[in-house]
C-alpha atoms as a PDB file:
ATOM      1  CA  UNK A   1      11.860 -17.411  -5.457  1.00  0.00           C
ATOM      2  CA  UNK A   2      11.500 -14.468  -3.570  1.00  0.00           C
ATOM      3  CA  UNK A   3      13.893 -11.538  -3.154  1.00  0.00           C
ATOM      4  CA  UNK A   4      14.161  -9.603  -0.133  1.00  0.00           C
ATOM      5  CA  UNK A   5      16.010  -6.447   0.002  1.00  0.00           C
ATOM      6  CA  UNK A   6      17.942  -5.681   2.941  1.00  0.00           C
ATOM      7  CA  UNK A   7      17.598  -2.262   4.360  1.00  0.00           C
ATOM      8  CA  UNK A   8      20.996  -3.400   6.152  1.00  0.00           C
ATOM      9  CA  UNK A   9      23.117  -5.896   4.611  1.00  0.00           C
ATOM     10  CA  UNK A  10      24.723  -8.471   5.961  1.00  0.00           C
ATOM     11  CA  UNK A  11      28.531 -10.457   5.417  1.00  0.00           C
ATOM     12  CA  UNK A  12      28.522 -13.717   4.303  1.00  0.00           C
ATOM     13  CA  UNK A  13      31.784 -15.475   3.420  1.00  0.00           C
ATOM     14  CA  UNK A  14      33.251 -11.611   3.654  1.00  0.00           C
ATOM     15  CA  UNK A  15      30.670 -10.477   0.948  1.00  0.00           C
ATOM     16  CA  UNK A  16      28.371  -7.983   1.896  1.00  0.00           C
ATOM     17  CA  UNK A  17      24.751  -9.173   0.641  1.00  0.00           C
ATOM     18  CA  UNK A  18      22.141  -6.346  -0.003  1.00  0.00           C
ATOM     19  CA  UNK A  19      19.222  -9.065  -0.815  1.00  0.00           C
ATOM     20  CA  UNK A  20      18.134 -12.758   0.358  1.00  0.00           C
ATOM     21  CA  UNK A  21      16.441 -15.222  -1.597  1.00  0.00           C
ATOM     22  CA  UNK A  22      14.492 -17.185  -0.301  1.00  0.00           C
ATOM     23  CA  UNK A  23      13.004 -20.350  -2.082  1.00  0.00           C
ATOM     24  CA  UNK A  24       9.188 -21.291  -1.366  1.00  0.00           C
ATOM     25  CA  UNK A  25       9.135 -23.711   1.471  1.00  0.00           C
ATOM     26  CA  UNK A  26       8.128 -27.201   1.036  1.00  0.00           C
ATOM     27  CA  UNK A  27       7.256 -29.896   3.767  1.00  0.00           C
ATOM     28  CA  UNK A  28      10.956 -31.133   4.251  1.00  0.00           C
ATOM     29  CA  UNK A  29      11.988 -27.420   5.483  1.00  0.00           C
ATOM     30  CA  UNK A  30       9.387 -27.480   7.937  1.00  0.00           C
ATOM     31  CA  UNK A  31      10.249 -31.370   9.251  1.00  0.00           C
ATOM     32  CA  UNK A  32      13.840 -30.053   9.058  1.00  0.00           C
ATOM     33  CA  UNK A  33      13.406 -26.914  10.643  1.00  0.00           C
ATOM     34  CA  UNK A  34      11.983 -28.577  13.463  1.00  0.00           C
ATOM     35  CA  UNK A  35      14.183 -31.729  14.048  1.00  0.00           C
ATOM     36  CA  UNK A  36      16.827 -30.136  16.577  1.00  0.00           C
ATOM     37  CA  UNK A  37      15.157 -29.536  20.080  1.00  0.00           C
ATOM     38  CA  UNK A  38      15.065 -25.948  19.892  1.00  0.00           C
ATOM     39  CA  UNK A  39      12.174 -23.235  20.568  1.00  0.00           C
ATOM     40  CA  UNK A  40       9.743 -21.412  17.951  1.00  0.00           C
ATOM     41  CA  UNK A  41      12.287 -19.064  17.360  1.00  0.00           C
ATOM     42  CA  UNK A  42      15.057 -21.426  16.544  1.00  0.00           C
ATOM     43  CA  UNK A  43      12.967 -23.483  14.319  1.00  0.00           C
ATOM     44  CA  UNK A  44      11.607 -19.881  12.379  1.00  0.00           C
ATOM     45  CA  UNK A  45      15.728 -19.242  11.912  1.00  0.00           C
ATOM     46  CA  UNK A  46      16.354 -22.449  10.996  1.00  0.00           C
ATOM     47  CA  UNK A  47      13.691 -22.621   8.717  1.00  0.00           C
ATOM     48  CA  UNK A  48      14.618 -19.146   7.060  1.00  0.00           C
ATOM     49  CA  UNK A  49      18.270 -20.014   6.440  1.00  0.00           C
ATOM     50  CA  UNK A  50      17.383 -23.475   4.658  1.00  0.00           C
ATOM     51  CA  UNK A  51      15.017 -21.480   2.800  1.00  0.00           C
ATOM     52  CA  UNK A  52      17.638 -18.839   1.823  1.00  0.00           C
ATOM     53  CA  UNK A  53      20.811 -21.311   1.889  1.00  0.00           C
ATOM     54  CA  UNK A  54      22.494 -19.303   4.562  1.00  0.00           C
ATOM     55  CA  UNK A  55      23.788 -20.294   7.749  1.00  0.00           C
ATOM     56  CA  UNK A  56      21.539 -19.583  11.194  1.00  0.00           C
ATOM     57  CA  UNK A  57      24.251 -17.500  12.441  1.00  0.00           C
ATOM     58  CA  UNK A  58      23.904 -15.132   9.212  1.00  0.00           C
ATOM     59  CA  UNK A  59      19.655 -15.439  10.154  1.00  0.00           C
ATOM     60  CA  UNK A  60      20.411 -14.133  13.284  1.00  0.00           C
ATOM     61  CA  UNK A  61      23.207 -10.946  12.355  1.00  0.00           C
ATOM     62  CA  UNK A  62      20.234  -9.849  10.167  1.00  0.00           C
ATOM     63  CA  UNK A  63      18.554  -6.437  11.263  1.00  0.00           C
ATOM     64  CA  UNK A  64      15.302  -7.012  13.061  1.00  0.00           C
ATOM     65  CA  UNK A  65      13.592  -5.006  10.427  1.00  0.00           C
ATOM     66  CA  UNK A  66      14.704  -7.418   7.955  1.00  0.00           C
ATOM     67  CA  UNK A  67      14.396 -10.411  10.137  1.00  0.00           C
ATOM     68  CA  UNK A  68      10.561  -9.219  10.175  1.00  0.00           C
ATOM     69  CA  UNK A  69      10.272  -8.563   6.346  1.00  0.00           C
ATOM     70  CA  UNK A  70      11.422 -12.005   5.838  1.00  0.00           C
ATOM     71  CA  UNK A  71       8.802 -13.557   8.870  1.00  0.00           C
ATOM     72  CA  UNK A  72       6.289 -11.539   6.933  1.00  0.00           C
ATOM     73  CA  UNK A  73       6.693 -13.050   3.746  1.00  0.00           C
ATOM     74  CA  UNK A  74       6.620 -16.395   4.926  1.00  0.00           C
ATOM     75  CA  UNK A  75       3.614 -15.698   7.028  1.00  0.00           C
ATOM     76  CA  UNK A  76       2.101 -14.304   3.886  1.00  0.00           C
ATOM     77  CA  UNK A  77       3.056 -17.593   1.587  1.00  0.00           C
ATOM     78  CA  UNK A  78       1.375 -20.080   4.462  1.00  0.00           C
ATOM     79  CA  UNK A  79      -1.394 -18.343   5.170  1.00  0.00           C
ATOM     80  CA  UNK A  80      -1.938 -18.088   1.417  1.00  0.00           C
ATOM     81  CA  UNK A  81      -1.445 -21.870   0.811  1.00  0.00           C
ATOM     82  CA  UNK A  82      -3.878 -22.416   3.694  1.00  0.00           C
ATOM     83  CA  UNK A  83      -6.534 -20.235   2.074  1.00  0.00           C
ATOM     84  CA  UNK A  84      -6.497 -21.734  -1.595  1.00  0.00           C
ATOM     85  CA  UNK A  85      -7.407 -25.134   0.152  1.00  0.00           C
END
């Protein structure tokens, strides 16, 4: 589990969250992510809020800078699962 610290939080459910957690992705995200017919960018948001249990819409309200915190730690994890092989 990985905690990412927003550097602007965000409301969910009328909470304000200061951190995401995001779970380590597994090959059912990924086929899940990309079942809808949607772009790249769709499937990345989709993918990040069934990795954080969070709704798209509360993916999307995030501040870019956190948006790209979270892209980079997933970027990170697969290109680090990739490399152990």
């Amino acid at each position: 589990m990985q905690k990412i610290k927003l550097s602007n939080p965000v409301k969910i459910d009328g909470v304000e969250v200061h951190e995401i957690s995001l779970r380590t992705p597994k090959v059912r995200d990924l086929i899940a992510a990309g079942k809808k017919n949607v772009d790249e960018a769709e499937k990345e948001v989709n993918l990040i809020a069934n990795l954080g249990e969070i709704s798209p819409e509360t993916v999307q309200e995030l501040d870019l800078r956190d948006y790209i915190k979270i892209q980079e730690w997933l970027r990170d994890f697969l290109s680090a699962s990739t490399q152990k092989n």
